[in-house]
C-alpha atoms as a PDB file:
ATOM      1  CA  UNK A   1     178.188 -67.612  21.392  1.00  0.00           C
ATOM      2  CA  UNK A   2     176.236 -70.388  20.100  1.00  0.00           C
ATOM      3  CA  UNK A   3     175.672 -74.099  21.444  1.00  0.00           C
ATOM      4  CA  UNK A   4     178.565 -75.101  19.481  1.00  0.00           C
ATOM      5  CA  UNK A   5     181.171 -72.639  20.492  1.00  0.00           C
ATOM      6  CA  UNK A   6     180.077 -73.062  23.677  1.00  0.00           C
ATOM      7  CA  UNK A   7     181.159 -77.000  23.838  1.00  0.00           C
ATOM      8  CA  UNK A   8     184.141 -76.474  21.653  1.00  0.00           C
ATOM      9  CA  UNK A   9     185.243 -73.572  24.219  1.00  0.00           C
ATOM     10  CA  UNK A  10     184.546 -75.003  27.501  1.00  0.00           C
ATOM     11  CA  UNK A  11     186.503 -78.211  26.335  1.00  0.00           C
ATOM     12  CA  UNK A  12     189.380 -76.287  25.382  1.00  0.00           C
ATOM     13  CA  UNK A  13     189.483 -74.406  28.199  1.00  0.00           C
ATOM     14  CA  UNK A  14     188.670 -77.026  31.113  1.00  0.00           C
ATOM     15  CA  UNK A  15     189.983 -79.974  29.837  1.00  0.00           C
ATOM     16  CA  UNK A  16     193.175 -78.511  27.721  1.00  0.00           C
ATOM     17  CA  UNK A  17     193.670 -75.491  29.548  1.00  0.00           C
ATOM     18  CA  UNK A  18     192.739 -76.204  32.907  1.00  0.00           C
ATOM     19  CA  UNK A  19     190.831 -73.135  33.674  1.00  0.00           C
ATOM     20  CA  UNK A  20     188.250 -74.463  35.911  1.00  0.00           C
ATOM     21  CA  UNK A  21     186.556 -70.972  36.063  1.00  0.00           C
ATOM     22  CA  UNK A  22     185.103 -71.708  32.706  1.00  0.00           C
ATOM     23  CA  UNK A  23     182.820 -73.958  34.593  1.00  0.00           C
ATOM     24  CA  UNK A  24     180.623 -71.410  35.849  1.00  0.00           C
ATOM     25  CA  UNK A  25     179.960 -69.667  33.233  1.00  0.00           C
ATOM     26  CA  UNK A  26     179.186 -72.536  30.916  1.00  0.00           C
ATOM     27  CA  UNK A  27     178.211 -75.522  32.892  1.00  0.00           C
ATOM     28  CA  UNK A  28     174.054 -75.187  34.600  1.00  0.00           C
ATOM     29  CA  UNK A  29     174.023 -75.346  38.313  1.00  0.00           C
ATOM     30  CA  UNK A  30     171.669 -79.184  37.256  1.00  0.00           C
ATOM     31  CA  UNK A  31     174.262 -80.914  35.482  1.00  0.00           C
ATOM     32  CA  UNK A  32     174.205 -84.252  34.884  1.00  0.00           C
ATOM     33  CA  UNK A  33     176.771 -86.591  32.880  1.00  0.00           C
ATOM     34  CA  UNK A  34     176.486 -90.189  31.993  1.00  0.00           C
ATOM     35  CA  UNK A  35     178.727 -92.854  30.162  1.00  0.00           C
ATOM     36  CA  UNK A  36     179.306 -96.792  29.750  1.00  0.00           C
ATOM     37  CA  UNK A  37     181.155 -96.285  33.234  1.00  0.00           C
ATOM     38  CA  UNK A  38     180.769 -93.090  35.096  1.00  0.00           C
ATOM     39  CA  UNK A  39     178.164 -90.429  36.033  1.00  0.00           C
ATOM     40  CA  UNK A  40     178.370 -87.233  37.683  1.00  0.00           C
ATOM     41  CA  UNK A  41     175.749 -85.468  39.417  1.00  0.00           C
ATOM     42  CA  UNK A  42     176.958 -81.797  39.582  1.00  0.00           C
ATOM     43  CA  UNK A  43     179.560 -79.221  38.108  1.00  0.00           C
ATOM     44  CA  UNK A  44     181.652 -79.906  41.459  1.00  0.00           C
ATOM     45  CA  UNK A  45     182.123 -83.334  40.163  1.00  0.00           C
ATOM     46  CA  UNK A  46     182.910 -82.288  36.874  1.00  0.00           C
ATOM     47  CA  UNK A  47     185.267 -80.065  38.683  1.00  0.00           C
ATOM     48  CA  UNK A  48     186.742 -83.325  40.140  1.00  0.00           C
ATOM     49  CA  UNK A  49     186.707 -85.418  37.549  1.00  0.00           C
ATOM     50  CA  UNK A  50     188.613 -83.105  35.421  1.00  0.00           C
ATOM     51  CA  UNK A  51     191.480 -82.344  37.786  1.00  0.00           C
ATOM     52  CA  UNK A  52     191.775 -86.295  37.948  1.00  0.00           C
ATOM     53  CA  UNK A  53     192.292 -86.604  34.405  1.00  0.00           C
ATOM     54  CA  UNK A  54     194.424 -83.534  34.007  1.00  0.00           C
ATOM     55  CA  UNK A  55     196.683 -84.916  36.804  1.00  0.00           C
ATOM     56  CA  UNK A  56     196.773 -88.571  35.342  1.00  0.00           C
ATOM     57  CA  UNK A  57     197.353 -87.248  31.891  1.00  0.00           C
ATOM     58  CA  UNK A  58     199.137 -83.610  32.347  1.00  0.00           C
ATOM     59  CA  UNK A  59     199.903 -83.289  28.549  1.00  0.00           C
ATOM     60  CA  UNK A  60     196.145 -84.063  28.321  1.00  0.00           C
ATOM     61  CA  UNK A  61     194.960 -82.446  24.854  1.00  0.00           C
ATOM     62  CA  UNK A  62     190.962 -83.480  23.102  1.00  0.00           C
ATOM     63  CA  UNK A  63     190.025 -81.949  19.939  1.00  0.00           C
ATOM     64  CA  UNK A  64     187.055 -81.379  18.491  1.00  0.00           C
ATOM     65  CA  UNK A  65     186.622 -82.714  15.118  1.00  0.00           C
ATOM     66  CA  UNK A  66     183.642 -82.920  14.041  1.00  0.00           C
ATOM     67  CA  UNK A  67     180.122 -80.721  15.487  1.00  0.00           C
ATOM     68  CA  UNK A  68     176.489 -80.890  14.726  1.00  0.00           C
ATOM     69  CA  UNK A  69     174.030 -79.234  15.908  1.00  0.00           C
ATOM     70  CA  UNK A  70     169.931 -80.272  16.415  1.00  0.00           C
ATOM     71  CA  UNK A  71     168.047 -77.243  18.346  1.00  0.00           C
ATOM     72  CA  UNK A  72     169.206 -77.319  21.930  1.00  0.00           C
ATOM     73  CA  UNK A  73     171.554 -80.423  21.595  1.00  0.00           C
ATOM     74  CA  UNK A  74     175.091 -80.494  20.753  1.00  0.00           C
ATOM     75  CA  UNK A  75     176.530 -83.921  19.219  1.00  0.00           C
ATOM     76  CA  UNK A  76     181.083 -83.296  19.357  1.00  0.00           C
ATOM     77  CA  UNK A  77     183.049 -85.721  17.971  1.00  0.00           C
ATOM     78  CA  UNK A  78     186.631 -85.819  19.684  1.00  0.00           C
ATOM     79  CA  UNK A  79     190.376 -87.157  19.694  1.00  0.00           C
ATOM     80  CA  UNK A  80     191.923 -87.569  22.969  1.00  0.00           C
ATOM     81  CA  UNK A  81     195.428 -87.799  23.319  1.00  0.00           C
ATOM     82  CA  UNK A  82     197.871 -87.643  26.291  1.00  0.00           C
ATOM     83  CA  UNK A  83     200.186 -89.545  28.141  1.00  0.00           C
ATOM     84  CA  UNK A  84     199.567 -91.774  31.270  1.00  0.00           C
ATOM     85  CA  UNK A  85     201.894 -90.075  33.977  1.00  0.00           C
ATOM     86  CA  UNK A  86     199.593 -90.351  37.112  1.00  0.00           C
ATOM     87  CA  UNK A  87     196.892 -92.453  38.366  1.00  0.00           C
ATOM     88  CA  UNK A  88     194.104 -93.501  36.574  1.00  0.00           C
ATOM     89  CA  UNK A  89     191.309 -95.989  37.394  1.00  0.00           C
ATOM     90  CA  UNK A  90     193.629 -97.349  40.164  1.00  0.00           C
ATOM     91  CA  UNK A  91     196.100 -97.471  37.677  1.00  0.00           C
ATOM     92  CA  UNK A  92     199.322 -96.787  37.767  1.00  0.00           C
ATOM     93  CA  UNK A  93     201.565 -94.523  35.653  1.00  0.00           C
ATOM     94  CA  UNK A  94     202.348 -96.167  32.466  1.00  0.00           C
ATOM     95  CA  UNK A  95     204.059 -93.643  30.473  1.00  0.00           C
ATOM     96  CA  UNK A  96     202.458 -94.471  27.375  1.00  0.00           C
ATOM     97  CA  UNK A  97     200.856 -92.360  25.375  1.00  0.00           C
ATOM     98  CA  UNK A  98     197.042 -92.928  24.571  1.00  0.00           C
ATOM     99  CA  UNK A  99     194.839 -91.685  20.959  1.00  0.00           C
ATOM    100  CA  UNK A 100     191.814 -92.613  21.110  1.00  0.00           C
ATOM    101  CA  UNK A 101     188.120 -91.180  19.870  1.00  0.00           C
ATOM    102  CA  UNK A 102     185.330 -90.474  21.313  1.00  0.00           C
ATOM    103  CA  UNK A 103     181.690 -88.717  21.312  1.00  0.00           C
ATOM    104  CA  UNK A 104     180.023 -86.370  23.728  1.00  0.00           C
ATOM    105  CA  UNK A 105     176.430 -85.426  23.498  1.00  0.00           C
ATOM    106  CA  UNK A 106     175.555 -82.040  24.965  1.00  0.00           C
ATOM    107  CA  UNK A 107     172.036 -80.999  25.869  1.00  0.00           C
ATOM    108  CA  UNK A 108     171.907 -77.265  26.763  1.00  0.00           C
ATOM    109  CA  UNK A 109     169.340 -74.987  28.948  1.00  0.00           C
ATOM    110  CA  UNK A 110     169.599 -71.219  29.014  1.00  0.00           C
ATOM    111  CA  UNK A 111     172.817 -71.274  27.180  1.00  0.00           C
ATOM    112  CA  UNK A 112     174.480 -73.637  29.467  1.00  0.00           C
ATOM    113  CA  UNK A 113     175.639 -77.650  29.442  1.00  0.00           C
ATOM    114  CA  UNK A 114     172.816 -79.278  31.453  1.00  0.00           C
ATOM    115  CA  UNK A 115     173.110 -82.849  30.134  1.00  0.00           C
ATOM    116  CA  UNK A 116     176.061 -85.476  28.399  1.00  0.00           C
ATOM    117  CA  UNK A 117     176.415 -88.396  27.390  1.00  0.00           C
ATOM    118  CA  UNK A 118     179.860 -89.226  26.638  1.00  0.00           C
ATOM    119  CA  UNK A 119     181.079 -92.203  25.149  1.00  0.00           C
ATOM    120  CA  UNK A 120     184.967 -93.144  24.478  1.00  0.00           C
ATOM    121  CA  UNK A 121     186.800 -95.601  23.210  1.00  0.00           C
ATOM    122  CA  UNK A 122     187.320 -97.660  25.905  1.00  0.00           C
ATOM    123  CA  UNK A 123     188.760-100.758  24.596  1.00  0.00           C
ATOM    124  CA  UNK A 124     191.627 -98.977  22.654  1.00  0.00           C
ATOM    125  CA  UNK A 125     192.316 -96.979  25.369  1.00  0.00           C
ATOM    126  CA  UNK A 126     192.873-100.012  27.593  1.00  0.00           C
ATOM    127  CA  UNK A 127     194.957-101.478  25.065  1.00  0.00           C
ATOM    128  CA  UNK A 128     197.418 -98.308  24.741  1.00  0.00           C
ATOM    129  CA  UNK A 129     197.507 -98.420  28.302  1.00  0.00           C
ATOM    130  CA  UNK A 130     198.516-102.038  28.319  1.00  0.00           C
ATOM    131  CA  UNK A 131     195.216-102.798  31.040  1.00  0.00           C
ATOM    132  CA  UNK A 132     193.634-105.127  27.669  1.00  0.00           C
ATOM    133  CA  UNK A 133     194.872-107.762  25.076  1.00  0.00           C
END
């Protein structure tokens, strides 16, 4: 599987799926993620930080639409849509639904995730939410 299957899999299967075993096999033991508002320092709080989500948006769903590629690094354009049925950001359940876009870059060692950078559309996510004017 290349660098590219390898994001486009592990999203599907964490973040749409669920299946957290996924993890293991695709995520390095050094992870690292960082964007506008969040790190994490590890695959357990990946681990964490996807349950979260999941449980805040349960009909959760990101596509990948757009990939390119650039030796070990792994830029994945994406469309995030779901609807707001649990917590998130100490916020409330809304029971909107959210669409927003986003970017994730993906540097990989030995075949596996080591480093992101994720950045989403934070403002229009907000706004769907009803959080931002």
């Amino acid at each position: 599987m290349n660098h590219q299957e390898t994001a486009q899999n592990f999203i599907s299967e964490a973040f749409n799926r669920g299946n957290l075993t996924i993890i293991q096999d695709t995520i390095h033991p050094d992870y690292r993620c960082s964007s506008p508002t969040d790190t994490m320092e590890s695959p357990e709080e990946l681990t964490g930080f996807i349950i979260a989500l999941r449980a805040a948006f349960p009909d959760l769903h990101i596509a990948v639409t757009q990939q390119l590629e650039s030796g070990s690094t792994v830029v994945t354009r994406i469309r995030f849509t779901g609807t707001h049925l649990g917590t998130f950001l100490d916020m409330p359940p809304t029971h909107r639904s959210v669409d927003i876009e986003g970017c994730i870059i993906s540097q990989f060692k030995d075949g596996k995730i080591l480093k992101e950078w994720e950045i989403l559309d934070q403002l229009t996510l907000l706004k769907q939410l009803g959080a931002a004017a």
